[in-house]
C-alpha atoms as a PDB file:
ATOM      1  CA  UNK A   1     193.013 135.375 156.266  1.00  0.00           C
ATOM      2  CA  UNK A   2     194.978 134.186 153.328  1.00  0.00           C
ATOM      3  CA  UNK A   3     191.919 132.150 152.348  1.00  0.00           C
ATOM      4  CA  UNK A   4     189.649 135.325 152.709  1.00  0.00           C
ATOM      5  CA  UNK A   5     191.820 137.234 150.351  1.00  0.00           C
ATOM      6  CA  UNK A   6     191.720 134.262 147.415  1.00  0.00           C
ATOM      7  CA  UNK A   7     188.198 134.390 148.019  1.00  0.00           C
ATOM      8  CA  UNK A   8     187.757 137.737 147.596  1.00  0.00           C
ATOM      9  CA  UNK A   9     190.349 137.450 144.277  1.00  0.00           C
ATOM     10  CA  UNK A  10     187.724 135.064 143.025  1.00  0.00           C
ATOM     11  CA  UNK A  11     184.585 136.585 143.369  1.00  0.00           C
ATOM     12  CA  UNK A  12     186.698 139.883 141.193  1.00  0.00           C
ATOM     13  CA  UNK A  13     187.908 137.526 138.993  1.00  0.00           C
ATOM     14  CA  UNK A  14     183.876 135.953 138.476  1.00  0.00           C
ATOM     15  CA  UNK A  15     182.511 139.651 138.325  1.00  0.00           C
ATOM     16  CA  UNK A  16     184.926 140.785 135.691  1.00  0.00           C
ATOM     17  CA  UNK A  17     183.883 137.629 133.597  1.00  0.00           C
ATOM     18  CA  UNK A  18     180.394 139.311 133.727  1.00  0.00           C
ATOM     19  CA  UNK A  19     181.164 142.619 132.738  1.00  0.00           C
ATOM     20  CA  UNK A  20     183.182 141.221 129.883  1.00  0.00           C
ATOM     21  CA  UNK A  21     180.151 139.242 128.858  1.00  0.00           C
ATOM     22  CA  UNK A  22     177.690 142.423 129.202  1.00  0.00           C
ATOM     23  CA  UNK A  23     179.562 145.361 128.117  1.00  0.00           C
ATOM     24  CA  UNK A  24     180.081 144.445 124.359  1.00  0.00           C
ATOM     25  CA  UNK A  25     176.333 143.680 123.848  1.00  0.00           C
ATOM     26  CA  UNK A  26     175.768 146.983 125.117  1.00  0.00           C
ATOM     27  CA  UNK A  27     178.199 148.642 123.253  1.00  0.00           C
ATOM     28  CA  UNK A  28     177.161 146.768 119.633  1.00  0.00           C
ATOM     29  CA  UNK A  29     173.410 146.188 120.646  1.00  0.00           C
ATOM     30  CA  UNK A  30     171.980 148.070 117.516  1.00  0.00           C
ATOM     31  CA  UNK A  31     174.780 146.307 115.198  1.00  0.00           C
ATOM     32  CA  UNK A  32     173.478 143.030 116.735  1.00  0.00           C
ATOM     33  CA  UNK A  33     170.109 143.635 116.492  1.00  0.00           C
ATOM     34  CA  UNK A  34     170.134 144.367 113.123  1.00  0.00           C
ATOM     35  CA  UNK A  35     172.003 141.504 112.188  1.00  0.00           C
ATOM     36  CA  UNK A  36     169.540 139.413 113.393  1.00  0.00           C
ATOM     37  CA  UNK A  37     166.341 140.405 111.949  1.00  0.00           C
ATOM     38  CA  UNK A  38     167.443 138.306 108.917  1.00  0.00           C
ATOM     39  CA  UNK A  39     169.083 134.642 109.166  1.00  0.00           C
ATOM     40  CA  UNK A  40     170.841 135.765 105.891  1.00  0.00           C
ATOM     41  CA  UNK A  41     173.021 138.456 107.792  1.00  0.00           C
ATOM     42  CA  UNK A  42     173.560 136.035 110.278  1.00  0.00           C
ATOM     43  CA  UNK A  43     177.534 135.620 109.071  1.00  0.00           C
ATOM     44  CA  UNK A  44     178.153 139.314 110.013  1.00  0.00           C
ATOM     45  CA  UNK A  45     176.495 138.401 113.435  1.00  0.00           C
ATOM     46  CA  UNK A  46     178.899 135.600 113.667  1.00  0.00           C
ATOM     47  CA  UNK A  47     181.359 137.661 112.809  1.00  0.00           C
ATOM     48  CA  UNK A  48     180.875 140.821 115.228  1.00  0.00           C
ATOM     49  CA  UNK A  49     180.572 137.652 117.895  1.00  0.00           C
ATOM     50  CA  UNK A  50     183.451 135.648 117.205  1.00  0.00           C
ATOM     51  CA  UNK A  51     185.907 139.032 116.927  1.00  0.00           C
ATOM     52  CA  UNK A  52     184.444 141.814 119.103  1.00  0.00           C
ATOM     53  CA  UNK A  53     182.634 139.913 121.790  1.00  0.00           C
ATOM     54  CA  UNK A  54     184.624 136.537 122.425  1.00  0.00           C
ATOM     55  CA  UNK A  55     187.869 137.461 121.897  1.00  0.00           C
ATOM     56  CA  UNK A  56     187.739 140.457 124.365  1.00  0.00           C
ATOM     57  CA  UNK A  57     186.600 137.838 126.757  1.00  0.00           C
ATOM     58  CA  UNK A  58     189.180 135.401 126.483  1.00  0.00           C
ATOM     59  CA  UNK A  59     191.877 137.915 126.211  1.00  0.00           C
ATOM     60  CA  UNK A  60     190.100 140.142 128.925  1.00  0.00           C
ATOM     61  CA  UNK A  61     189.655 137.346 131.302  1.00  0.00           C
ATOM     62  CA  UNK A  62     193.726 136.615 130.991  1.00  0.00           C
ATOM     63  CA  UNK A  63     192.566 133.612 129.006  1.00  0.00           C
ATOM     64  CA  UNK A  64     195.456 133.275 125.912  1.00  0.00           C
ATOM     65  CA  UNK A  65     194.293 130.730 123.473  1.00  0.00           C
ATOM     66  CA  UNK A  66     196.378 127.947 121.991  1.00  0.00           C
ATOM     67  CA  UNK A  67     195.198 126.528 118.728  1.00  0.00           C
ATOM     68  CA  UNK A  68     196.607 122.844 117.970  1.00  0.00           C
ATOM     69  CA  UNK A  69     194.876 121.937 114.605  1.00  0.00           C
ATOM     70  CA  UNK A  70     195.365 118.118 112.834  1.00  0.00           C
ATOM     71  CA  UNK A  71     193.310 119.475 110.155  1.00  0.00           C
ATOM     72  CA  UNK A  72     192.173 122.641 108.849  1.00  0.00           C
ATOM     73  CA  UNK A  73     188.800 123.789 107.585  1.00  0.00           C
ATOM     74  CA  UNK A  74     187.641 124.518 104.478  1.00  0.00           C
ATOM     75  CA  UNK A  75     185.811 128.112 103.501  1.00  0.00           C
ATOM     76  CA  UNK A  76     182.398 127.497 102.847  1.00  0.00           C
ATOM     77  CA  UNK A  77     181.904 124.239 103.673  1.00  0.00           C
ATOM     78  CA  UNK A  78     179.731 123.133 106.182  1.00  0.00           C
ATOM     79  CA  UNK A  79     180.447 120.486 109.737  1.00  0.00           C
ATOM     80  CA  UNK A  80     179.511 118.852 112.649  1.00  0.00           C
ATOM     81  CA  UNK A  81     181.723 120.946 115.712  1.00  0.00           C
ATOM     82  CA  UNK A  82     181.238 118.741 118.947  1.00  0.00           C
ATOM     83  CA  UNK A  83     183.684 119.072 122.396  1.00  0.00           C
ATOM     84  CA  UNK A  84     184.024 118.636 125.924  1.00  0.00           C
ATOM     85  CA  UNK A  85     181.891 120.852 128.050  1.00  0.00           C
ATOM     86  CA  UNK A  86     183.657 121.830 131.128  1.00  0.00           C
ATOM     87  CA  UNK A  87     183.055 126.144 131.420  1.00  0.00           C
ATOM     88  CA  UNK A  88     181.248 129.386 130.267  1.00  0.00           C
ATOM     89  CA  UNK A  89     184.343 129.795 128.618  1.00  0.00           C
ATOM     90  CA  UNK A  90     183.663 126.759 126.128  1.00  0.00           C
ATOM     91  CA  UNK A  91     181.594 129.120 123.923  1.00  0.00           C
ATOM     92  CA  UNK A  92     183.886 131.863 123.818  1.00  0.00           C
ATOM     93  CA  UNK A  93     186.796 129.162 122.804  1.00  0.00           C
ATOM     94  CA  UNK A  94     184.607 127.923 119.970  1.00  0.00           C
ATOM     95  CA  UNK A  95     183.953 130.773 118.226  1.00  0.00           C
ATOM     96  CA  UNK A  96     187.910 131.440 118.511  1.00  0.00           C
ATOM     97  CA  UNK A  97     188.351 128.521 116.914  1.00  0.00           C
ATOM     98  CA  UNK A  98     186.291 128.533 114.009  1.00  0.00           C
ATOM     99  CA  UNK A  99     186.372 131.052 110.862  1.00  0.00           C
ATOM    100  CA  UNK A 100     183.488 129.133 109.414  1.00  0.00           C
ATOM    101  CA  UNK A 101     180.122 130.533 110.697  1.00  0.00           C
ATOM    102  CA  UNK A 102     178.254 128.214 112.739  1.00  0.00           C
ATOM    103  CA  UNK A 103     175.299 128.011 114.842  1.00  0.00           C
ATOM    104  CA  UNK A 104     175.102 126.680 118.117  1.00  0.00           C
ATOM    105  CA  UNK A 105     172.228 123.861 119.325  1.00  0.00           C
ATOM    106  CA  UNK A 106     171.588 124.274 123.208  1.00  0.00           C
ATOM    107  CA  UNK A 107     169.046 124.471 126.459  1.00  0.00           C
ATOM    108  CA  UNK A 108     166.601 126.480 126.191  1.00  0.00           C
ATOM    109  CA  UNK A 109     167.227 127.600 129.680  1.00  0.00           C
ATOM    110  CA  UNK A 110     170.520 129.788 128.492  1.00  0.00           C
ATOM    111  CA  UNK A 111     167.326 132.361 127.623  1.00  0.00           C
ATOM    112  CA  UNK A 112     166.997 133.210 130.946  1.00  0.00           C
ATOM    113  CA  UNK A 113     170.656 134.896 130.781  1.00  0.00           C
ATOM    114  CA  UNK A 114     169.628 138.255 130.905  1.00  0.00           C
ATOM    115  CA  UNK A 115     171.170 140.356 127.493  1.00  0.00           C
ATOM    116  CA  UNK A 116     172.847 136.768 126.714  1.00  0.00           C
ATOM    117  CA  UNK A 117     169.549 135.170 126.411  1.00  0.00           C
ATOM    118  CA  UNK A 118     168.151 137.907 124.212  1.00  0.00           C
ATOM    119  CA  UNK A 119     170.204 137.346 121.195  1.00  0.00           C
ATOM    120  CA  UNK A 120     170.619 133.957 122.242  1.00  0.00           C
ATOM    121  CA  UNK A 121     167.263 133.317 121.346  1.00  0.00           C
ATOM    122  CA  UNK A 122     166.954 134.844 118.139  1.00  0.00           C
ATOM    123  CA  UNK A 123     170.653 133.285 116.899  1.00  0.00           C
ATOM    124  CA  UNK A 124     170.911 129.392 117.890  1.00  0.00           C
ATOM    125  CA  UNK A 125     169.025 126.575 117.871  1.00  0.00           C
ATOM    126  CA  UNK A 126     167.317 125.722 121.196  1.00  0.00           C
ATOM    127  CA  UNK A 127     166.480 122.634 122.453  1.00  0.00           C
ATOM    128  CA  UNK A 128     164.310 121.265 125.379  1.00  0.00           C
ATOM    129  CA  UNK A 129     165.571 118.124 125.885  1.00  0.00           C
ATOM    130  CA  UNK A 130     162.636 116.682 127.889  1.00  0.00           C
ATOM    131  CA  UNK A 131     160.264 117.379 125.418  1.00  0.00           C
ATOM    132  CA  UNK A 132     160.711 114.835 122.126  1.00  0.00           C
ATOM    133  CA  UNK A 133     158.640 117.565 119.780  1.00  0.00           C
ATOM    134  CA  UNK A 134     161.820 119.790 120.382  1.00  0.00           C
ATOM    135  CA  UNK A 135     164.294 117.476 119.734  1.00  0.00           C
ATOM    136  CA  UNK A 136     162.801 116.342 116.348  1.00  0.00           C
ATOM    137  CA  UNK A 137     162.334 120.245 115.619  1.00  0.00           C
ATOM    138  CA  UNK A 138     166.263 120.529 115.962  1.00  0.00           C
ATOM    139  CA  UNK A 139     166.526 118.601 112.937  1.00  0.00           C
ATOM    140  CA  UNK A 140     164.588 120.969 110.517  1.00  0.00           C
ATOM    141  CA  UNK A 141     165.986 123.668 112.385  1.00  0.00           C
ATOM    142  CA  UNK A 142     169.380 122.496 111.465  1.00  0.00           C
ATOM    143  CA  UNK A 143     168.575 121.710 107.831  1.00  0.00           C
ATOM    144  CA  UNK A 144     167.669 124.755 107.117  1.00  0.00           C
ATOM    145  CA  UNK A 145     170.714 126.746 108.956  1.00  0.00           C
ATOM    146  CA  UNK A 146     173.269 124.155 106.710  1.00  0.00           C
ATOM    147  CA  UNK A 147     171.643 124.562 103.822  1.00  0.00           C
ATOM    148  CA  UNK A 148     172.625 128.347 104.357  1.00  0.00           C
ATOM    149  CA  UNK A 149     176.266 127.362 104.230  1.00  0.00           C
ATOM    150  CA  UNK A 150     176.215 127.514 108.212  1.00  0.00           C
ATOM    151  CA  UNK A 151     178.105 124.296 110.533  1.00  0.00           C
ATOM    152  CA  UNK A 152     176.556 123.285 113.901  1.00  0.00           C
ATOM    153  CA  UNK A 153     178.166 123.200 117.565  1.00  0.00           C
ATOM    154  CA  UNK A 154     176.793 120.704 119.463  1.00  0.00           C
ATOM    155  CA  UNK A 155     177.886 119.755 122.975  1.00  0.00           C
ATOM    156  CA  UNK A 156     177.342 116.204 122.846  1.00  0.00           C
ATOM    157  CA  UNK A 157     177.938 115.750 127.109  1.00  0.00           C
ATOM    158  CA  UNK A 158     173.975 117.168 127.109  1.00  0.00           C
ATOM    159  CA  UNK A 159     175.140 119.589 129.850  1.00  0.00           C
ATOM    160  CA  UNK A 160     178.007 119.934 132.116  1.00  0.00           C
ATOM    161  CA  UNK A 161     179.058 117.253 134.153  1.00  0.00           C
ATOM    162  CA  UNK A 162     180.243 116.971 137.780  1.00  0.00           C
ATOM    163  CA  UNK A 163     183.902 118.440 137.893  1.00  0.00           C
ATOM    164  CA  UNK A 164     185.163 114.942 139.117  1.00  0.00           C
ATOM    165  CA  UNK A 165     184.083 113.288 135.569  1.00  0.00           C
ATOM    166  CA  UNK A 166     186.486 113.791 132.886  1.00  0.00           C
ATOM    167  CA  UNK A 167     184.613 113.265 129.905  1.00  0.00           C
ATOM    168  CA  UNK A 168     180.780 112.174 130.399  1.00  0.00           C
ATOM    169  CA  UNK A 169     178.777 110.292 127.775  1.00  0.00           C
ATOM    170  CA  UNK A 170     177.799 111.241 124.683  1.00  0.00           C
ATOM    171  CA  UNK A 171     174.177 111.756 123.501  1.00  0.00           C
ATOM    172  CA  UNK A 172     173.593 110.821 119.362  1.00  0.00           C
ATOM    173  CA  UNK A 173     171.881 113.758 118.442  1.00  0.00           C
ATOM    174  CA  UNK A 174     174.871 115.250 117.128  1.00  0.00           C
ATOM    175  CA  UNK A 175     176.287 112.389 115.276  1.00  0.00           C
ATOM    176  CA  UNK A 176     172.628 111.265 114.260  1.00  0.00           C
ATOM    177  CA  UNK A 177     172.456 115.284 112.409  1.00  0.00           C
ATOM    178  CA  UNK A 178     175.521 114.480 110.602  1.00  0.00           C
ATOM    179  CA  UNK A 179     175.010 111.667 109.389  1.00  0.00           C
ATOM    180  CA  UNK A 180     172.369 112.702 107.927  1.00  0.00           C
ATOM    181  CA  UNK A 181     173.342 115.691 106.521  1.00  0.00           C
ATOM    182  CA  UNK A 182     176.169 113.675 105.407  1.00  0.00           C
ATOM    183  CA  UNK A 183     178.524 116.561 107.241  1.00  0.00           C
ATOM    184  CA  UNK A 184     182.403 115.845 108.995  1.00  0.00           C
ATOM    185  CA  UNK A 185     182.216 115.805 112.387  1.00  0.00           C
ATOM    186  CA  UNK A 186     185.436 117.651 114.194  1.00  0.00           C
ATOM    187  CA  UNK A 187     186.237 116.722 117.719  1.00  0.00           C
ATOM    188  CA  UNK A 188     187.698 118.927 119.690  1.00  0.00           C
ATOM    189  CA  UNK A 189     189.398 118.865 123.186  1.00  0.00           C
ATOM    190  CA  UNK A 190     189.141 121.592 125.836  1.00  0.00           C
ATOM    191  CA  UNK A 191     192.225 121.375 127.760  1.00  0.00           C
ATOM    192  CA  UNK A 192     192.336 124.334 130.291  1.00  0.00           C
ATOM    193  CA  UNK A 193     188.584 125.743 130.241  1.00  0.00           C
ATOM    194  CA  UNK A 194     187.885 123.767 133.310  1.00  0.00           C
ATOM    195  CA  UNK A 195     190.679 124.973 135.385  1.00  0.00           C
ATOM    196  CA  UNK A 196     190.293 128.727 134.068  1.00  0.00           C
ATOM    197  CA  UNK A 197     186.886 128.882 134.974  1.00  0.00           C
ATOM    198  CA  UNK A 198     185.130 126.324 136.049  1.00  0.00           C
ATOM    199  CA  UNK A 199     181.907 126.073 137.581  1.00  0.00           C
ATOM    200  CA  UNK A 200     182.817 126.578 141.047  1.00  0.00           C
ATOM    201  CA  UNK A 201     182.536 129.734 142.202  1.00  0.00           C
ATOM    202  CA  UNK A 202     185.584 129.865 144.156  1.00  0.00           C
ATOM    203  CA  UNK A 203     188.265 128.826 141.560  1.00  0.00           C
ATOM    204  CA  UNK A 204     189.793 129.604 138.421  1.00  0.00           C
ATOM    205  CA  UNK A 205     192.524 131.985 137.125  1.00  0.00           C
ATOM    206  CA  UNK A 206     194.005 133.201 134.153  1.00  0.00           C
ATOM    207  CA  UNK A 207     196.877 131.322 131.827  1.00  0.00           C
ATOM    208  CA  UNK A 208     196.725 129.689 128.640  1.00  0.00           C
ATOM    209  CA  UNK A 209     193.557 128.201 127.243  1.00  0.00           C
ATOM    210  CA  UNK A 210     194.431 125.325 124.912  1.00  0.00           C
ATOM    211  CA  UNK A 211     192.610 123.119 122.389  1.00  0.00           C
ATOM    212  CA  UNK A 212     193.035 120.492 120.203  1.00  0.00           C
ATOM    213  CA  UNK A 213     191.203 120.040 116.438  1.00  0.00           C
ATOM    214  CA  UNK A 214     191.258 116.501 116.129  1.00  0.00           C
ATOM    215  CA  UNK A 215     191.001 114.797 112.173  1.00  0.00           C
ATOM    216  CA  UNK A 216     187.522 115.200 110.956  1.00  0.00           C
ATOM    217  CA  UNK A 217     185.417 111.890 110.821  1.00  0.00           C
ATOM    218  CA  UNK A 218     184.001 111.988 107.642  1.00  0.00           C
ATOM    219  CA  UNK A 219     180.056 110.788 107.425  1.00  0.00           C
ATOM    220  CA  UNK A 220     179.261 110.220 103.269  1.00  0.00           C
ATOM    221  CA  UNK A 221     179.113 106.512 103.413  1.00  0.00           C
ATOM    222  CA  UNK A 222     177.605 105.941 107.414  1.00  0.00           C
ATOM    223  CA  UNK A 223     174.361 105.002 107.750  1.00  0.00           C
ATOM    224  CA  UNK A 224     171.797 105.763 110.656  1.00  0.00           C
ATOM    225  CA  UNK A 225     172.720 102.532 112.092  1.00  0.00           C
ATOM    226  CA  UNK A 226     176.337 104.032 112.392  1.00  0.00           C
ATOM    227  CA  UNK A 227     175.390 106.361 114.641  1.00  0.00           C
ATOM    228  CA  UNK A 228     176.455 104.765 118.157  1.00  0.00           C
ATOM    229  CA  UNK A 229     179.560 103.708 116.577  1.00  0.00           C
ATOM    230  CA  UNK A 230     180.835 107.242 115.376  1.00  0.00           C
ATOM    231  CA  UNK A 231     179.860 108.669 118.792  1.00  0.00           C
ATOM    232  CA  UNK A 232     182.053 106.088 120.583  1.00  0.00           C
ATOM    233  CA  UNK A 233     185.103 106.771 118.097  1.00  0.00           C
ATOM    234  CA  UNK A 234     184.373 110.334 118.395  1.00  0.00           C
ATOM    235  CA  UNK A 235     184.381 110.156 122.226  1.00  0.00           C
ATOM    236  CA  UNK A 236     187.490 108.056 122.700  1.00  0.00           C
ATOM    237  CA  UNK A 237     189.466 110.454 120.421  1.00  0.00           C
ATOM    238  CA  UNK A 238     188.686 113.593 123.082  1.00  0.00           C
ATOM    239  CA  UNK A 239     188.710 111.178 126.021  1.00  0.00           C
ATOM    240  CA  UNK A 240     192.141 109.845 125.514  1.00  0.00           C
ATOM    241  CA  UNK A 241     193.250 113.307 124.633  1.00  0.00           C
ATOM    242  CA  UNK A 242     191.923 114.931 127.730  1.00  0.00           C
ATOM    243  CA  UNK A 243     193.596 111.845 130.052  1.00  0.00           C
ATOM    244  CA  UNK A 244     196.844 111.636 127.971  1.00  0.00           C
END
């Protein structure tokens, strides 16, 4: 019985993630969809985002955020975000996080969200990672978005990984961009996200939400051939983190 009832708390608690999600879109669509015939009025789309759409979320989910930050960023100037992938919540989190517009690079599959998907496609960078044409297309994709003033978000797990692996490996793309866009790359750890609202469907729960801005890695004098070793240093800062 008592297991019926969490359950049941669960599948609410799932739902009202949804309507959270949906609602907002709704309620902003022709805001949104004017902000994104353009790529230059994509800041005030980052902005109606960041403060009308994933803040209700996080807040509306129960979800507090904690912000720990070694170093602070810099109006203006443009980065490399990468961090653990563990939730839906992730995206929410980052655009907390971050003042500085950004755009995210992800699956194309997140198109099939219905609403989501819609302004999803017209706002981030997608990517099908089977097919080597789209990766390479990322890059001029990119270019173009930082030499707008815009940073990146890159997951750099490729995807989600099984809830038993703490931290999965990292693909280069993300360290490969800025290194040659000659960009900082800022880890960040996800504490929480996984145990708020994971991927199972039976499970999560409101409470804090906290994450960690590690020191930037700055990438002006790497080379291409740098690449695996900033992704390693990069990984080990969030992996200890997320063990310690």
């Amino acid at each position: 019985m008592v297991g019926t009832i969490k359950n049941v708390g669960y599948a609410l608690y799932r739902g009202w993630f949804y309507v959270l999600v949906t609602v907002p879109i709704l309620l902003f669509f022709p805001f949104l969809l004017l902000f994104t015939i353009s790529e230059k009025t994509y800041p005030q789309f980052f902005w109606l985002a960041r403060n009308l759409w994933a803040r209700p979320i996080l807040y509306g989910m129960g979800c507090f955020p904690r912000v720990i930050r070694e170093q602070r960023m810099q109006k203006g100037k443009s980065y490399m975000f990468v961090a653990n992938h563990t939730s839906m919540l992730d995206i929410m989190l980052m655009l907390h996080v971050s003042r500085n517009p950004f755009v995210f690079v992800g699956k194309k599959e997140l198109v099939n969200i219905p609403i989501f998907g819609f302004f999803y496609k017209r706002v981030c960078i997608m990517v099908d990672r089977d097919n080597v044409r789209s990766r390479t297309g990322v890059y001029r994709r990119a270019q173009r978005r930082l030499d707008q003033g815009l940073s990146i978000c890159i997951f750099p797990e490729g995807g989600v990984p099984e809830e038993d692996i703490v931290l999965d490996k990292f693909k280069d793309g993300a360290f490969k961009m800025a290194i040659a866009h000659k960009i900082p790359v800022v880890p960040m750890t996800f504490y929480d996200n996984k145990k708020r609202f994971s991927f199972t469907f039976y499970s999560g729960g409101p409470g804090r939400i906290r994450v960690k801005v590690h020191q930037f890695f700055e990438t002006g004098i790497l080379s291409p051939e740098d690449t695996s070793t900033l992704r390693e240093e990069v990984r080990d800062v969030i992996l200890k983190e997320l063990k310690a």
